[in-house]
N, C-alpha and C. Protein backbone atom coordinates (compact mmCIF):
# COMPACT_ATOMS: atom_id res chain seq x y z
N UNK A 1 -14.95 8.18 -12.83
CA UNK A 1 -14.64 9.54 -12.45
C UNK A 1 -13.25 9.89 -12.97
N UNK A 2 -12.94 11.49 -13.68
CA UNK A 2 -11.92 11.61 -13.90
C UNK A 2 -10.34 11.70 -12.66
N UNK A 3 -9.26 11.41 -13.32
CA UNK A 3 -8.38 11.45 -12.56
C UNK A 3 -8.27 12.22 -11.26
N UNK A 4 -8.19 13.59 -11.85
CA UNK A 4 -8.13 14.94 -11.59
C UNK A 4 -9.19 15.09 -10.44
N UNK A 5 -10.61 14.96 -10.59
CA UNK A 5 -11.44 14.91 -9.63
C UNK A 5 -11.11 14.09 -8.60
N UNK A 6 -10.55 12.85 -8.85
CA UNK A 6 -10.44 11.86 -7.63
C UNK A 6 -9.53 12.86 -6.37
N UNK A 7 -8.07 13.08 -7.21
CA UNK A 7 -7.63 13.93 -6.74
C UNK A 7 -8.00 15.12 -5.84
N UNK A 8 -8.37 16.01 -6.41
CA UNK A 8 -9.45 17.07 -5.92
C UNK A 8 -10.31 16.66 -4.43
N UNK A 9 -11.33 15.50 -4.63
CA UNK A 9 -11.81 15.05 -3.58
C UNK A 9 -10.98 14.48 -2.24
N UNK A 10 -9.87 13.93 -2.64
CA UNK A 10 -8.54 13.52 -1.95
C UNK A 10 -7.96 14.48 -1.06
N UNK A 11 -8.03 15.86 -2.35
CA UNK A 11 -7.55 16.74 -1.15
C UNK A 11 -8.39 17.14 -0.10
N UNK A 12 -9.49 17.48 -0.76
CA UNK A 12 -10.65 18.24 0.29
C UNK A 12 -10.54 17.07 1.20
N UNK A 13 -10.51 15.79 1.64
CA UNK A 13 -11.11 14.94 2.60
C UNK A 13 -9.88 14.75 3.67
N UNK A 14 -8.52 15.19 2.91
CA UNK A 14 -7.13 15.45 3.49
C UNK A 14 -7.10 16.56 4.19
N UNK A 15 -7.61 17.67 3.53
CA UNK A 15 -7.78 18.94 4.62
C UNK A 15 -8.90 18.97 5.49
N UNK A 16 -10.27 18.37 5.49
CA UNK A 16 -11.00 18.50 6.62
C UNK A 16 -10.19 17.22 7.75
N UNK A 17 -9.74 16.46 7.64
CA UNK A 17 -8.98 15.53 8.34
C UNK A 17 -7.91 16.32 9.25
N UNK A 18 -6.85 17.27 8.12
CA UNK A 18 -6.07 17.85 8.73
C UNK A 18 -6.84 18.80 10.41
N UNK A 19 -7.61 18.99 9.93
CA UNK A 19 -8.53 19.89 10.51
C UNK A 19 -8.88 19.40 12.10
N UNK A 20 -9.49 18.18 12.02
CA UNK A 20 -9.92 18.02 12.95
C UNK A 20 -8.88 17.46 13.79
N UNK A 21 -7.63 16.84 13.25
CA UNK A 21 -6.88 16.48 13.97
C UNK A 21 -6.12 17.71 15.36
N UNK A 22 -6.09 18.89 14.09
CA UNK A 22 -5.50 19.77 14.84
C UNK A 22 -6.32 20.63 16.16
N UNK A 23 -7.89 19.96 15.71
CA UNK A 23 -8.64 20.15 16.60
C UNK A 23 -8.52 19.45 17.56
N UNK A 24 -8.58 18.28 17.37
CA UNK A 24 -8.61 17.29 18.27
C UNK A 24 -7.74 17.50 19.48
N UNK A 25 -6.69 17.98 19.63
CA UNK A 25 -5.61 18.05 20.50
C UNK A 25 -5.53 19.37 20.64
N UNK A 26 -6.70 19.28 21.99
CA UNK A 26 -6.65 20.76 22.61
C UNK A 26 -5.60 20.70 23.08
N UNK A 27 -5.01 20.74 24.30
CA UNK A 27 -3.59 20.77 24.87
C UNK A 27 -2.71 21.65 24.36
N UNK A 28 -2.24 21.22 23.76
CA UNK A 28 -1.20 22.27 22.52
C UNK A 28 -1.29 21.62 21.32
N UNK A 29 -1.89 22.40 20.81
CA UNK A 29 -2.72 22.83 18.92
C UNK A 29 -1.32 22.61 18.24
N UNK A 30 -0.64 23.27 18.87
CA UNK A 30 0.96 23.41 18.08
C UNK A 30 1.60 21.43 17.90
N UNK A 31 1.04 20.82 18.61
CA UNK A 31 2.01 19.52 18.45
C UNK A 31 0.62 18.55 16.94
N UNK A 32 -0.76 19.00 17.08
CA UNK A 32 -1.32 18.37 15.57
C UNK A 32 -0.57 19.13 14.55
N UNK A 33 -0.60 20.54 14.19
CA UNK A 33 0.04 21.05 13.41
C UNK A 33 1.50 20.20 13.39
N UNK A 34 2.61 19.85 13.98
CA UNK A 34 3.57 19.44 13.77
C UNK A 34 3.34 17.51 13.14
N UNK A 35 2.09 17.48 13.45
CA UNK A 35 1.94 15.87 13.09
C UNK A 35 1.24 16.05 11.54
N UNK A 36 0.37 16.84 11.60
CA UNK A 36 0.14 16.83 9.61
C UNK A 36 1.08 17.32 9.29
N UNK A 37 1.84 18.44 9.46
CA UNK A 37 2.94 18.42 8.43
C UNK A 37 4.12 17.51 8.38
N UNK A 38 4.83 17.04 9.52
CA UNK A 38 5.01 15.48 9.48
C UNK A 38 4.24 14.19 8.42
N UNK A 39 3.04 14.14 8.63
CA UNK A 39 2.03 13.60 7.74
C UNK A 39 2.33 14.01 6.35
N UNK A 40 2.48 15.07 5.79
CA UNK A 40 2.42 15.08 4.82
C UNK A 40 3.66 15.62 3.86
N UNK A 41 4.82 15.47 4.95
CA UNK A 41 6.51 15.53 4.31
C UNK A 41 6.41 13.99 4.15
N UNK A 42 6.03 13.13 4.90
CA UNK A 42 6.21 11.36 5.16
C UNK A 42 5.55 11.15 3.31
N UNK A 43 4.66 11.28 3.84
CA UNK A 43 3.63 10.19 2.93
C UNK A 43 2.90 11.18 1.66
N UNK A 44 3.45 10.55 0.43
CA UNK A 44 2.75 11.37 -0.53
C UNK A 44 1.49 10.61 -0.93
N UNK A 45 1.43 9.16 -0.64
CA UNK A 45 -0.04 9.01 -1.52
C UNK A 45 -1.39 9.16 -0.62
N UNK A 46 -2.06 9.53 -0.79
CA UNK A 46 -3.59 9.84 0.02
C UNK A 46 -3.87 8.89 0.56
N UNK A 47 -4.15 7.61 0.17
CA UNK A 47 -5.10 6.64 0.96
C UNK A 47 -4.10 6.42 2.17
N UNK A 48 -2.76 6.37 2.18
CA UNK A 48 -2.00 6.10 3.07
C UNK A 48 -2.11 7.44 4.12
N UNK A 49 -2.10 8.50 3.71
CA UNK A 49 -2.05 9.79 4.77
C UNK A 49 -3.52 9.80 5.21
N UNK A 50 -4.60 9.30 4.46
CA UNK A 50 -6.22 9.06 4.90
C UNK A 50 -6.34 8.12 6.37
N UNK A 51 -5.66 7.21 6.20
CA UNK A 51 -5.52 6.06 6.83
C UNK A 51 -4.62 6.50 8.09
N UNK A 52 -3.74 6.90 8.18
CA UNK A 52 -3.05 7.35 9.10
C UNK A 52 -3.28 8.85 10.36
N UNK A 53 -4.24 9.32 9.46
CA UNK A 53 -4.77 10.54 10.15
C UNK A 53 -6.27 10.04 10.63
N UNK A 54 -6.46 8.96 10.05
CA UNK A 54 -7.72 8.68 11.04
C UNK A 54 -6.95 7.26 11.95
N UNK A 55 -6.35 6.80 11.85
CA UNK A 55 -5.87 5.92 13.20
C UNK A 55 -5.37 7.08 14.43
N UNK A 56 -4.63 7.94 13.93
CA UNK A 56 -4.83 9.21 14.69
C UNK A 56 -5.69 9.89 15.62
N UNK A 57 -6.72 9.94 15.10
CA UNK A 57 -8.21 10.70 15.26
C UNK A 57 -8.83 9.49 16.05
N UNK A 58 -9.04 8.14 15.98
CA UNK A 58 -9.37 7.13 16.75
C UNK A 58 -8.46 6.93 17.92
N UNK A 59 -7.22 7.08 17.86
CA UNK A 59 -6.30 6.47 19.25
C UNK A 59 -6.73 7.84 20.31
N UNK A 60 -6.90 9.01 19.28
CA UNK A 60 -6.60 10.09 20.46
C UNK A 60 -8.04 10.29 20.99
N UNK A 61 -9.31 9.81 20.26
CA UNK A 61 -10.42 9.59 20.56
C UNK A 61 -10.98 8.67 22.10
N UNK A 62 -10.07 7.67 21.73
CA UNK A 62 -10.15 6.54 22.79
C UNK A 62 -9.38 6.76 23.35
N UNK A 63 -8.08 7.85 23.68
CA UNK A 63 -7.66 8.19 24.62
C UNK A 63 -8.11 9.14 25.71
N UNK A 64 -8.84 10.23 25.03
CA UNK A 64 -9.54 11.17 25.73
C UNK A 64 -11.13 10.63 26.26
N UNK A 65 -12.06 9.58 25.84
CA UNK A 65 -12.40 8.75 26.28
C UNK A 65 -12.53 7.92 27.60
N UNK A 66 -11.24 7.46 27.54
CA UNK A 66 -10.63 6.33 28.80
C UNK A 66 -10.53 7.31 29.45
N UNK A 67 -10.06 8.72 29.55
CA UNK A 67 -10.03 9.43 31.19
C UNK A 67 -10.75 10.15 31.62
């Protein structure tokens, strides 16, 4: 696959991620928004911001879960 596409797909799978995170945290919406863009001043390469927004999406999963 070309470069460019990998890319491309990287982003799209970075923004539905962004997405749900900010979903994820009903409470105040305003503190996911402050964690992807955090997320993505931190970390420029994808697999690392992939990886990190779904340990995200799992802790806060199994947090809302447990109560």
């Amino acid at each position: 696959m070309d470069n460019s596409l990998k890319e491309l797909a990287a982003d799209m799978v970075l923004a539905l991620l962004d997405i749900m995170v900010i979903l994820q945290i009903e409470e105040n919406p305003l503190i996911g928004i402050a964690l992807v863009a955090l997320l993505k001043t931190v970390t420029r390469d994808h697999s690392i911001r992939i990886s990190l927004i779904l340990l995200v999406l799992v802790l806060g999963l199994s947090r809302n879960h447990s109560s």
